[in-house]
Protein backbone atom coordinates (compact mmCIF):
# COMPACT_ATOMS: atom_id res chain seq x y z
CA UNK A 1 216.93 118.87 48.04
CA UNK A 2 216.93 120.90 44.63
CA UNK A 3 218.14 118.85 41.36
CA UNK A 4 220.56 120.69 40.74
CA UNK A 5 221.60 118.51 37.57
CA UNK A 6 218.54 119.65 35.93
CA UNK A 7 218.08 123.69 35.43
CA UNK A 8 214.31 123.57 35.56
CA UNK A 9 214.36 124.61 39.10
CA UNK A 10 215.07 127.90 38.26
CA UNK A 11 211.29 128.31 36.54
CA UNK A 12 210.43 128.91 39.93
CA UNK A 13 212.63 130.89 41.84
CA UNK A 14 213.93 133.87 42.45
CA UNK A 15 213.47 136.70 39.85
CA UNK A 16 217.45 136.32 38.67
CA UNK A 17 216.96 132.85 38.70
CA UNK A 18 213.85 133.02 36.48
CA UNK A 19 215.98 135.21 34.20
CA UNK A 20 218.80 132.67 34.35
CA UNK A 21 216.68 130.30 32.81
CA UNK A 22 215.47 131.91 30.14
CA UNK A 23 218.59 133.07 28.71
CA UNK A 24 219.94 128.99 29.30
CA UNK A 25 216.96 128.36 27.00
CA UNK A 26 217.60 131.45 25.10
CA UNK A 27 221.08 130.47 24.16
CA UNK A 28 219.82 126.38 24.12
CA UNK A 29 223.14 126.36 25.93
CA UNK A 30 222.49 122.64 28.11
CA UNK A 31 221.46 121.12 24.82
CA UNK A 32 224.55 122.35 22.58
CA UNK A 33 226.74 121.03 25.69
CA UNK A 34 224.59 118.04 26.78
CA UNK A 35 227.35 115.75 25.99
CA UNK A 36 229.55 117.17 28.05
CA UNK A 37 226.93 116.43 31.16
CA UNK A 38 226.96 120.32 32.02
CA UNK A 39 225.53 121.33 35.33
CA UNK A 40 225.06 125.10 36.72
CA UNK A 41 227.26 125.80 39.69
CA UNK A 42 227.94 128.85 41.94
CA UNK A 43 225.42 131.75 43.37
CA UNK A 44 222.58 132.23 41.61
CA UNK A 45 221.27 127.81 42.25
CA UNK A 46 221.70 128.57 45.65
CA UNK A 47 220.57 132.48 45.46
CA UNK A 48 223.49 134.17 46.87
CA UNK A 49 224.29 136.26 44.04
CA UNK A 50 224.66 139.45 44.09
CA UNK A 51 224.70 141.91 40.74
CA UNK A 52 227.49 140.98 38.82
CA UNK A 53 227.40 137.36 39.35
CA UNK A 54 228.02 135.01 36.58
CA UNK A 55 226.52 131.80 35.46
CA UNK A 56 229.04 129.49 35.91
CA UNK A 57 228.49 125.81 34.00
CA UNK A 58 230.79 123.06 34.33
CA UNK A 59 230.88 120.19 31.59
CA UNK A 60 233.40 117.12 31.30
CA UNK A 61 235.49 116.42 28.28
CA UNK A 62 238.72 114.53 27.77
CA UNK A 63 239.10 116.71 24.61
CA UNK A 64 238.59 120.51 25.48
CA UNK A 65 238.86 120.91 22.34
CA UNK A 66 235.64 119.02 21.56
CA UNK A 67 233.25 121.96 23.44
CA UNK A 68 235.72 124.58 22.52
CA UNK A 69 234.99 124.05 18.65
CA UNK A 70 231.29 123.62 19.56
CA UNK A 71 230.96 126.50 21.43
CA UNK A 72 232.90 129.03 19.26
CA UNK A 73 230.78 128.22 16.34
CA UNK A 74 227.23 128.76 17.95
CA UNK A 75 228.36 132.35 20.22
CA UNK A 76 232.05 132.86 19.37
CA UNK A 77 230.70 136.22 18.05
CA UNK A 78 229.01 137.08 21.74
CA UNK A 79 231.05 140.21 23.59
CA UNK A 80 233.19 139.03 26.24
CA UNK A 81 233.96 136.11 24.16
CA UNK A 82 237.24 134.29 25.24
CA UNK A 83 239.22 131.08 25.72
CA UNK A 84 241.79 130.26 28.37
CA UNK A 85 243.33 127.14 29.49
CA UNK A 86 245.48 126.09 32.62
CA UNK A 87 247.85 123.57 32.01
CA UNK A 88 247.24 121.92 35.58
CA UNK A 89 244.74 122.94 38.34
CA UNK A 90 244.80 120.08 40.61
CA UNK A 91 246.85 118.02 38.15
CA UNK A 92 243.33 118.38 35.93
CA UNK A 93 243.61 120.67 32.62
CA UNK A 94 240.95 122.97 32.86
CA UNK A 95 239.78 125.35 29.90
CA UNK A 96 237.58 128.39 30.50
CA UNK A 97 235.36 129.60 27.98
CA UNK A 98 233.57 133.08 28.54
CA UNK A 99 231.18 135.26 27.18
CA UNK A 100 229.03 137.37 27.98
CA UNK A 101 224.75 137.42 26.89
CA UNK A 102 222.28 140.28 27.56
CA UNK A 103 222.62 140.88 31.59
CA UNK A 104 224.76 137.58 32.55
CA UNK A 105 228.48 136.86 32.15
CA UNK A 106 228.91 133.27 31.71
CA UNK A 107 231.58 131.02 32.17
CA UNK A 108 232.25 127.29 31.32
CA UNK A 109 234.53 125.18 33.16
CA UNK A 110 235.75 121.67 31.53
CA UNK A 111 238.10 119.24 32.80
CA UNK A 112 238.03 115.49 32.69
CA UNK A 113 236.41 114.92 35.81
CA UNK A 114 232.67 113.96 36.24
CA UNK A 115 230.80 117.58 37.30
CA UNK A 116 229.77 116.11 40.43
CA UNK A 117 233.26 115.45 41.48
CA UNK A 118 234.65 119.00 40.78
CA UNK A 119 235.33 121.26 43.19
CA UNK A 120 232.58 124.41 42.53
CA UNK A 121 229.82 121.57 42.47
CA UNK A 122 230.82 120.33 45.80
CA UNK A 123 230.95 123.79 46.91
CA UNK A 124 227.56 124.50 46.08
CA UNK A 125 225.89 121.36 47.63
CA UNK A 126 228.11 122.58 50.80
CA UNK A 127 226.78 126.00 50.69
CA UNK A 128 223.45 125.01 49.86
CA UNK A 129 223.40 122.14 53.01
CA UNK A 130 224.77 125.50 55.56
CA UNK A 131 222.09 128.08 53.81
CA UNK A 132 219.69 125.71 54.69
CA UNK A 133 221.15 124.92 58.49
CA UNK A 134 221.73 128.62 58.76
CA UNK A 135 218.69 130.27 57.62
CA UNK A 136 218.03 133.52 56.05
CA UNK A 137 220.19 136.13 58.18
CA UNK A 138 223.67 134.10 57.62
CA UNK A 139 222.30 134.33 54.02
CA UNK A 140 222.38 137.60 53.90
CA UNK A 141 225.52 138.21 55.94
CA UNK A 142 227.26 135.32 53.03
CA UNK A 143 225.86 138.32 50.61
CA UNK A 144 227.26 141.41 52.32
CA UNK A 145 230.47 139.88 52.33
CA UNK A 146 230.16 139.12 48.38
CA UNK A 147 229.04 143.21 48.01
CA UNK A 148 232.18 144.16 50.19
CA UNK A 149 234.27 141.70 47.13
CA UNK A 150 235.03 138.67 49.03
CA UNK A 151 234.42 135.77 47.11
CA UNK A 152 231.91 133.11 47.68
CA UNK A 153 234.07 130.32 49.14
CA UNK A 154 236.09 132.28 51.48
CA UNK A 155 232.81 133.77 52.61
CA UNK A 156 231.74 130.61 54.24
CA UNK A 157 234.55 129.52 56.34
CA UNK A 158 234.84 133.32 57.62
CA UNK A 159 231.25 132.78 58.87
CA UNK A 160 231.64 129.58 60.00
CA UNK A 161 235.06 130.29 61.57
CA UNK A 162 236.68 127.58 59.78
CA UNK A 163 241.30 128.27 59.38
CA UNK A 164 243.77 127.77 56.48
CA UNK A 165 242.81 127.58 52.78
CA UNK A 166 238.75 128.01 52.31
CA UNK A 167 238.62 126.52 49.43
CA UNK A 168 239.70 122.80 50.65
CA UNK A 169 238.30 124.32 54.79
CA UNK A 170 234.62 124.02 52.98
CA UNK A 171 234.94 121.32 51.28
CA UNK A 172 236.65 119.16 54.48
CA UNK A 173 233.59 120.87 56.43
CA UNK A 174 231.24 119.28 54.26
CA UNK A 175 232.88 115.99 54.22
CA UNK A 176 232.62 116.23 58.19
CA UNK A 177 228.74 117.38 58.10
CA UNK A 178 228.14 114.27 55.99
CA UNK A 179 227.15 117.40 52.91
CA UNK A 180 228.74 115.51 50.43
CA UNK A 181 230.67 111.96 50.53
């Protein structure tokens, strides 16, 4: 099982993974936000990406405002660059931050909620535990349905034939598989 807590797995994957890391290093991005226990979520850890695919990082904070100021003062000048908050997602506050840096968009996620209890992590370790199940054609069929615009999470349930919401379908999957606990 990858570490996904740590981003040095990237060094030695795929070539958009590779090129992840280096602009995570580029940007020193996980030590500006270490404090904020930030973890990389979403596509490209689990290499279902396809072009336009973000980074995605979550971080914790009871004070938004605490990474927000941080953040705007080392790449509040990058294109793309742009703050948005929702008052209640889950009864959690949740703040957005994006930008954008050479070929990635990126986009951090805080709430007060440890990352390994929010939702996209426990996505991705659910993905991650079918990808490996699955093997390298449902892979591929998760990315044709990203190419033809359907999202990552309602991607999986479709293939696995899973009803109602995909979003909380996945994530009750993976509590069933034993993916996450």
């Amino acid at each position: 099982m990858i570490n996904f807590k740590n981003i040095s797995y990237l060094k030695a994957g795929t070539a958009r993974q590779k090129e992840a890391y280096k602009v995570l290093l580029e940007l020193n991005l996980f030590e500006l936000l270490k404090n904020f226990n930030p973890i990389l979520v979403g596509t490209i850890p689990i290499n279902i990406d396809v072009e336009l695919s973000d980074l995605d990082i979550i971080c914790q904070s009871e004070n938004h405002e605490d990474i927000v100021k941080v953040v705007r003062e080392k790449y509040g000048k990058l294109l793309g660059f742009e703050i948005k908050t929702i008052p209640s997602y889950k009864k959690l506050k949740t703040t957005i931050i994006t930008l954008e840096y050479k070929t990635f968009p990126i986009e951090i996620f805080i709430q007060n909620k440890l990352p390994e209890e929010q939702d996209s992590y426990l996505h991705m370790l659910i993905e991650y535990q079918v990808l490996l199940k699955e093997k390298e054609v449902f892979r591929l069929k998760i990315i044709d349905l990203k190419e033809q615009g359907l999202k990552t999470e309602p991607a999986f349930p479709k293939l696995l034939n899973l009803g109602g919401n995909p979003y909380e379908e996945l994530l009750s999957y993976g509590l069933q598989k034993g993916y996450i606990s």
